[in-house]
N, C-alpha and C. Protein backbone atom coordinates (compact mmCIF):
# COMPACT_ATOMS: atom_id res chain seq x y z
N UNK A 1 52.99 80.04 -132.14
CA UNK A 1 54.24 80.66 -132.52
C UNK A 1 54.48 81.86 -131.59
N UNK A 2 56.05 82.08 -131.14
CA UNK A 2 56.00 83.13 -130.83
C UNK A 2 56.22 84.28 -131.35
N UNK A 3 56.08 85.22 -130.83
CA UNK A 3 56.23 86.93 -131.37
C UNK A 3 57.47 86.98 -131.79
N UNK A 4 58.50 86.80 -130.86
CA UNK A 4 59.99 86.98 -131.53
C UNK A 4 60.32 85.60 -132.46
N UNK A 5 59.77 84.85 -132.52
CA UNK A 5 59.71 83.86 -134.04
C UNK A 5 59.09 84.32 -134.70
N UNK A 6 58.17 85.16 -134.66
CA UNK A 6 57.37 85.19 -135.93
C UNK A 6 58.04 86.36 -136.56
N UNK A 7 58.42 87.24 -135.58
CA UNK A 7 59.27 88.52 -136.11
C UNK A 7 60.53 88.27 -136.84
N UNK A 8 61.19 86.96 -136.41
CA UNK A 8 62.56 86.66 -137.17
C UNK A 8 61.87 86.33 -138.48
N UNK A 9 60.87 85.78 -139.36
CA UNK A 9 60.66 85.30 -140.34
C UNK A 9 60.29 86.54 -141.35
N UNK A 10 60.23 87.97 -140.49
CA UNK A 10 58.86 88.95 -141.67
C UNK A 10 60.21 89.52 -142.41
N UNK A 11 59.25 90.47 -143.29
CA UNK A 11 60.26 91.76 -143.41
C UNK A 11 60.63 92.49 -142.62
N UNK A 12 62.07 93.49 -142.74
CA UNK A 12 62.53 94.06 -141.70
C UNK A 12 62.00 95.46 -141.59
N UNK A 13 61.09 95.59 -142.33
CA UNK A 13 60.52 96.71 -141.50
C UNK A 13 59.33 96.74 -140.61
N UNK A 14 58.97 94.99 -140.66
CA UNK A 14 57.97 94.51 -139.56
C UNK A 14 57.87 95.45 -138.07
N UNK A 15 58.84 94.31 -137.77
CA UNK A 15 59.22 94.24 -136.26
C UNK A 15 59.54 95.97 -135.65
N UNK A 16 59.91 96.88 -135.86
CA UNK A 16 59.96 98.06 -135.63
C UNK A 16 58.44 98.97 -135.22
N UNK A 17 57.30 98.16 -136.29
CA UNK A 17 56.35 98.64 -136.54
C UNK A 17 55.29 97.91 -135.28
N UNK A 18 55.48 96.57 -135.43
CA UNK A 18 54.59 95.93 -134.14
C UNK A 18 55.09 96.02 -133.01
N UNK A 19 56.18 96.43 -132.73
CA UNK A 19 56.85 96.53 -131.18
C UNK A 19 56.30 97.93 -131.26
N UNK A 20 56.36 98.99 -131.67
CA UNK A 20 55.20 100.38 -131.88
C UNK A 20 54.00 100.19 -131.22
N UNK A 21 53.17 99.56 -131.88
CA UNK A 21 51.49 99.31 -131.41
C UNK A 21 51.56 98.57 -129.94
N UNK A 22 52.35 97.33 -130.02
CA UNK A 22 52.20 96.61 -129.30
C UNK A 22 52.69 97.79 -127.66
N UNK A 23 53.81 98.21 -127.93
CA UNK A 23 53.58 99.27 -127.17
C UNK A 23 52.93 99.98 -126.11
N UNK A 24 52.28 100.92 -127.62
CA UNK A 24 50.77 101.54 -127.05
C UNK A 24 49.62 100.92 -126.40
N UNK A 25 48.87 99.38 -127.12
CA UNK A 25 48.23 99.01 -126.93
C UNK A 25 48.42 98.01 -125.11
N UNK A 26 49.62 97.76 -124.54
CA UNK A 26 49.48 97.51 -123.78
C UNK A 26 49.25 98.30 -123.02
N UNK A 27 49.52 99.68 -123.00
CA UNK A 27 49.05 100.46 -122.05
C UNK A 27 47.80 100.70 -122.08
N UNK A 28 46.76 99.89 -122.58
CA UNK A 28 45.58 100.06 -122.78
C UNK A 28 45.04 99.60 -121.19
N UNK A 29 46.05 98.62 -121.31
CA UNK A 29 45.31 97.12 -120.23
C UNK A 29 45.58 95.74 -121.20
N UNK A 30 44.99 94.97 -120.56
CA UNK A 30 45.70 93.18 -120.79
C UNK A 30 45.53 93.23 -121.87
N UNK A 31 46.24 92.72 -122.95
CA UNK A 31 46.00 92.20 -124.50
C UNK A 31 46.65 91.32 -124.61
N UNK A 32 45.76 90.32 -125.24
CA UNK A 32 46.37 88.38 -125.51
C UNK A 32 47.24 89.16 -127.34
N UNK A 33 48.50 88.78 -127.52
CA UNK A 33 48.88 88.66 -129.05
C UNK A 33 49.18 87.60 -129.13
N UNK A 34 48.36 87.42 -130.77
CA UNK A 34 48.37 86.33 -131.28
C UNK A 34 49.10 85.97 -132.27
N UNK A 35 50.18 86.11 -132.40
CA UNK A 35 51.06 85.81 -133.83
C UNK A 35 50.71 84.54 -134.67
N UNK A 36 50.06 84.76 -135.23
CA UNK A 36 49.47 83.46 -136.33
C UNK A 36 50.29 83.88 -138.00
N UNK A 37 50.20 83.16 -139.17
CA UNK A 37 50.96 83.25 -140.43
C UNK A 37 50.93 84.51 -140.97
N UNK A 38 49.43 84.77 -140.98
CA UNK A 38 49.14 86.51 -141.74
C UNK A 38 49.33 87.56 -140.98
N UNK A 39 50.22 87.58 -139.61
CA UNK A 39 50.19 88.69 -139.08
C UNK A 39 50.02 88.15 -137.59
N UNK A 40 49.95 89.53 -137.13
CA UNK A 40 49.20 89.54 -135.08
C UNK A 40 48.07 90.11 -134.86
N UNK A 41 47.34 89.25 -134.23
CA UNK A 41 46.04 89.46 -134.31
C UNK A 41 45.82 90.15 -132.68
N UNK A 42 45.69 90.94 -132.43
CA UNK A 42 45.62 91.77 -130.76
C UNK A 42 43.83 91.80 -130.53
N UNK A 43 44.02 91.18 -129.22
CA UNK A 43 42.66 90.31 -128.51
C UNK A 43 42.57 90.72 -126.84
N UNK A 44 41.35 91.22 -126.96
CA UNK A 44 40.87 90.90 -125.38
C UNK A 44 40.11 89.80 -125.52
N UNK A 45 38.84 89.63 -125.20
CA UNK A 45 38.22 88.04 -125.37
C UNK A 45 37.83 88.19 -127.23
N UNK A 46 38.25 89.15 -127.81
CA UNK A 46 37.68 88.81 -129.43
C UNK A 46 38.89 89.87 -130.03
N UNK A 47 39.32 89.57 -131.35
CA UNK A 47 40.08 90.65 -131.66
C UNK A 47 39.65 92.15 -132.14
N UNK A 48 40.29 93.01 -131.46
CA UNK A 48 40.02 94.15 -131.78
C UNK A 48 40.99 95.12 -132.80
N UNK A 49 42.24 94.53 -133.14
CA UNK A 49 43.06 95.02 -134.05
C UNK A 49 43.90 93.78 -134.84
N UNK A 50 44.58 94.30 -135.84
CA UNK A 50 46.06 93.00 -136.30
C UNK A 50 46.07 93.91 -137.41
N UNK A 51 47.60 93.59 -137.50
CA UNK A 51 49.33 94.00 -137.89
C UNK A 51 49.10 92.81 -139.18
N UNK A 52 49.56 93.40 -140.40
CA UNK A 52 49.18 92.41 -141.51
C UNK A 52 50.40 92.82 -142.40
N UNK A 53 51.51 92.01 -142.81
CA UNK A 53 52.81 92.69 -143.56
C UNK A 53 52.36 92.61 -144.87
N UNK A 54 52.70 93.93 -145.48
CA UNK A 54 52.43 93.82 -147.19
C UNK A 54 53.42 93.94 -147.88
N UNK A 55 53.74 94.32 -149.07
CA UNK A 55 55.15 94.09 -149.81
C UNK A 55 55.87 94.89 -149.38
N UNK A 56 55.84 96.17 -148.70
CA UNK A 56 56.79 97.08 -148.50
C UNK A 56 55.71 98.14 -147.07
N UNK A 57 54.89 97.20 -146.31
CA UNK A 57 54.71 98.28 -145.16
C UNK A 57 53.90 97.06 -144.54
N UNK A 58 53.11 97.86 -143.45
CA UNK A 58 52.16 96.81 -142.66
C UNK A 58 50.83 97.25 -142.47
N UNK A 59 49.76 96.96 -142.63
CA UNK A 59 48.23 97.42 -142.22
C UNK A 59 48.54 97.29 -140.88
N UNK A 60 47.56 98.03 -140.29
CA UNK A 60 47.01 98.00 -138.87
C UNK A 60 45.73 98.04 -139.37
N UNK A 61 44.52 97.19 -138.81
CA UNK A 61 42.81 97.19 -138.97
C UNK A 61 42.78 97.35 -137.57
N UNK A 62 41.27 97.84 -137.53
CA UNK A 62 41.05 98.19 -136.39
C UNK A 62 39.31 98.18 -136.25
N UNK A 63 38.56 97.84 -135.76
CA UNK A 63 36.88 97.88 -135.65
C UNK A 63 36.59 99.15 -134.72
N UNK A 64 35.62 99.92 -135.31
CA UNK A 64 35.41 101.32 -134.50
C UNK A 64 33.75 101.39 -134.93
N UNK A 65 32.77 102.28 -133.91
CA UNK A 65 31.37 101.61 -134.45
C UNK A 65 30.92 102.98 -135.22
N UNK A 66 31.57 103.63 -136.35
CA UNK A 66 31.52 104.56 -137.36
C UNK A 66 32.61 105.12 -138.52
N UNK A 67 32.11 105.54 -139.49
CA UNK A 67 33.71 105.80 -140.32
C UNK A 67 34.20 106.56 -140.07
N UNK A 68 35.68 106.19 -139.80
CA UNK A 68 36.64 107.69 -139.87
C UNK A 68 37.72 107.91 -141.00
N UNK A 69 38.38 108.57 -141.09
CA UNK A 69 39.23 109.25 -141.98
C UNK A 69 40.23 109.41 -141.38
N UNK A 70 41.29 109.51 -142.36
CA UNK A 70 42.54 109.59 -141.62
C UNK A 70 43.62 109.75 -143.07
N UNK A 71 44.88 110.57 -142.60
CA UNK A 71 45.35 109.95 -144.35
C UNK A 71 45.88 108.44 -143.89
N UNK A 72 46.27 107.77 -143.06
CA UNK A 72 46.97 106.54 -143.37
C UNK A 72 45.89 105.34 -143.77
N UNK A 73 44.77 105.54 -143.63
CA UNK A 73 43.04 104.67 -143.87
C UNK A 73 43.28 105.33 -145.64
N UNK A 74 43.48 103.90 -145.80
CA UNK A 74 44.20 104.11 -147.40
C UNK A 74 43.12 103.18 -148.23
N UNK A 75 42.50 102.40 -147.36
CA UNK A 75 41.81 101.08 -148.22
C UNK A 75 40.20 101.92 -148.05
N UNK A 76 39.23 100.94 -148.37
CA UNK A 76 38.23 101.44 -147.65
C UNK A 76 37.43 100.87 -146.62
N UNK A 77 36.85 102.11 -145.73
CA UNK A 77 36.03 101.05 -144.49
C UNK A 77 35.20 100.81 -145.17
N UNK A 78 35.23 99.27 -144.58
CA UNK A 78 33.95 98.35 -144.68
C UNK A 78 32.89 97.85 -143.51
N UNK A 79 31.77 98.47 -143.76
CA UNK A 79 30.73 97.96 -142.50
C UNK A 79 30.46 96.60 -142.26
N UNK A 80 30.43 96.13 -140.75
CA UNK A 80 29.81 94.63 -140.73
C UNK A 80 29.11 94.39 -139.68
N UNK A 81 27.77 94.47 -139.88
CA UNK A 81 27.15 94.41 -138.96
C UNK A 81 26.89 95.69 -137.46
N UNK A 82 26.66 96.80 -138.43
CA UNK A 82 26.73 98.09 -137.86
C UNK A 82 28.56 98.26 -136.93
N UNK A 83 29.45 97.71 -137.31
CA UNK A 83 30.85 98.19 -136.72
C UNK A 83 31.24 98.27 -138.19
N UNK A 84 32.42 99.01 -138.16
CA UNK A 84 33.37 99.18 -139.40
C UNK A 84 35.11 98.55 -139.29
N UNK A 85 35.42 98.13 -140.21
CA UNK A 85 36.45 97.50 -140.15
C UNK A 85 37.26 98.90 -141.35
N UNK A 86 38.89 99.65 -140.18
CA UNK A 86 39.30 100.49 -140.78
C UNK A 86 41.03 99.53 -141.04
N UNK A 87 41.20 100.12 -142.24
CA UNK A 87 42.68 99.60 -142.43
C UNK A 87 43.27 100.53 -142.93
N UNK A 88 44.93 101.02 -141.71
CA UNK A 88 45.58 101.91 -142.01
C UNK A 88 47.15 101.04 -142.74
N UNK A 89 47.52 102.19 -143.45
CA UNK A 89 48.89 102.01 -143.91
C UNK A 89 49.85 102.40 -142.93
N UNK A 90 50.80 101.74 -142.46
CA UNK A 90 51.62 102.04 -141.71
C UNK A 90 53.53 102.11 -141.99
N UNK A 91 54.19 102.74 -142.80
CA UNK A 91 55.00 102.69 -143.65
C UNK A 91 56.40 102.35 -142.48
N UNK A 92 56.26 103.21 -141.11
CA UNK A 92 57.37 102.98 -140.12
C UNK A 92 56.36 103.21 -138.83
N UNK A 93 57.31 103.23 -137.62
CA UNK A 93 56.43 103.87 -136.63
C UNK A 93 55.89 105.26 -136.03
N UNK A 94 56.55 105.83 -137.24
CA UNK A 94 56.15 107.26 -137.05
C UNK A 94 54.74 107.39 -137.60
N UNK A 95 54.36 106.95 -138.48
CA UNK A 95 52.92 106.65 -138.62
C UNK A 95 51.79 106.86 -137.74
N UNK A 96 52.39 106.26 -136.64
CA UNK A 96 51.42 105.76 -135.67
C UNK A 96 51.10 106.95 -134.94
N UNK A 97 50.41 107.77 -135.39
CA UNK A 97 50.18 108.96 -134.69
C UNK A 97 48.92 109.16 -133.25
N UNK A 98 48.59 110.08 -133.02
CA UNK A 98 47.92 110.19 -131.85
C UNK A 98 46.72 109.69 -132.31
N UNK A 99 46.01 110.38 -133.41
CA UNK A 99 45.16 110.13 -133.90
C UNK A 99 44.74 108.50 -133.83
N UNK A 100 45.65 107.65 -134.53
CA UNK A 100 45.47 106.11 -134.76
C UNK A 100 45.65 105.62 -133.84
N UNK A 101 46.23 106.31 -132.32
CA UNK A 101 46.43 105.74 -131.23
C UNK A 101 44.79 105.81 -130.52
N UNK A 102 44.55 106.97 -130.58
CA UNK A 102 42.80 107.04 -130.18
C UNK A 102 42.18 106.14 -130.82
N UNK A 103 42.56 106.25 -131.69
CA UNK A 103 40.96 104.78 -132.53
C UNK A 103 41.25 103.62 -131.79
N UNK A 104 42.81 102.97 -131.99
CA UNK A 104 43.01 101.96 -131.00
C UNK A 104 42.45 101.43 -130.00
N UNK A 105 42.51 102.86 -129.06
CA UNK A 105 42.21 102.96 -127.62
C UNK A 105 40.93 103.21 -127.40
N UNK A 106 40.22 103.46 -128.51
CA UNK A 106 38.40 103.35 -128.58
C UNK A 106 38.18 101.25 -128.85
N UNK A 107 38.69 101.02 -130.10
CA UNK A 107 38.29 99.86 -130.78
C UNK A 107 39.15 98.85 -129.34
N UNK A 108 39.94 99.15 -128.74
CA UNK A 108 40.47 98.01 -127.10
C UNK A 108 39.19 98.25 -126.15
N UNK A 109 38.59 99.40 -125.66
CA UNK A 109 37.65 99.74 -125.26
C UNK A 109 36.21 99.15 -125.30
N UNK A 110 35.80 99.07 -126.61
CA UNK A 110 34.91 98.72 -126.94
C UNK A 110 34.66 96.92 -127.26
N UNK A 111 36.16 96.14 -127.72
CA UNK A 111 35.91 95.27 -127.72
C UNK A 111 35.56 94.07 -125.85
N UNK A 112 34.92 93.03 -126.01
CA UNK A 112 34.61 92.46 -124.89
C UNK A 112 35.59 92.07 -124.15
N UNK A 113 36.20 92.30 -122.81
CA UNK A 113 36.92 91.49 -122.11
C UNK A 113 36.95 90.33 -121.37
């Protein structure tokens, strides 16, 4: 599927929010997106983030290899296998602050290319 198909199907406060990350995260360097049913899954050779729509906002997860805090890390991290899986609330794109842009740009970093 593509991105702008998959974006015509979400809620409308989707698409505002993943054109945001997607954004940032290309300025990382190469990222494969994967628009699959539950969301976009953002990949160098393994995924290192995905965009997940909920009734009225969108997660961003993200793998980082310790816990952090944040107010939008609303759920809780969960460890797997010494990495942590963080999930932020993301209500618009103002959200997306510097802060959650660094974790990003650690968890693109760290995953394998």
């Amino acid at each position: 599927m593509a991105l702008d198909e998959y974006l015509a199907t979400g809620p409308p406060f989707e698409p505002p929010i993943v054109r945001a990350v997607l954004a940032v995260v290309e300025g990382f360097g190469p990222v494969h997106v994967e628009p699959v049913s539950v969301g976009v899954f953002l990949k160098r050779a393994q995924t290192f983030a995905e965009l997940r729509p909920m009734t009225r906002w969108e997660t961003l997860s993200f793998w980082l290899p310790r816990r952090e805090q944040h107010p939008q890390i609303t759920r809780k991290v969960n460890e797997y296998g010494g990495r942590f899986w963080h999930t932020a609330r993301l209500d618009g794109p103002h959200d997306l602050d510097d802060r959650l842009v660094g974790f990003l740009a650690e968890a693109y970093a760290l995953a394998p290319s």
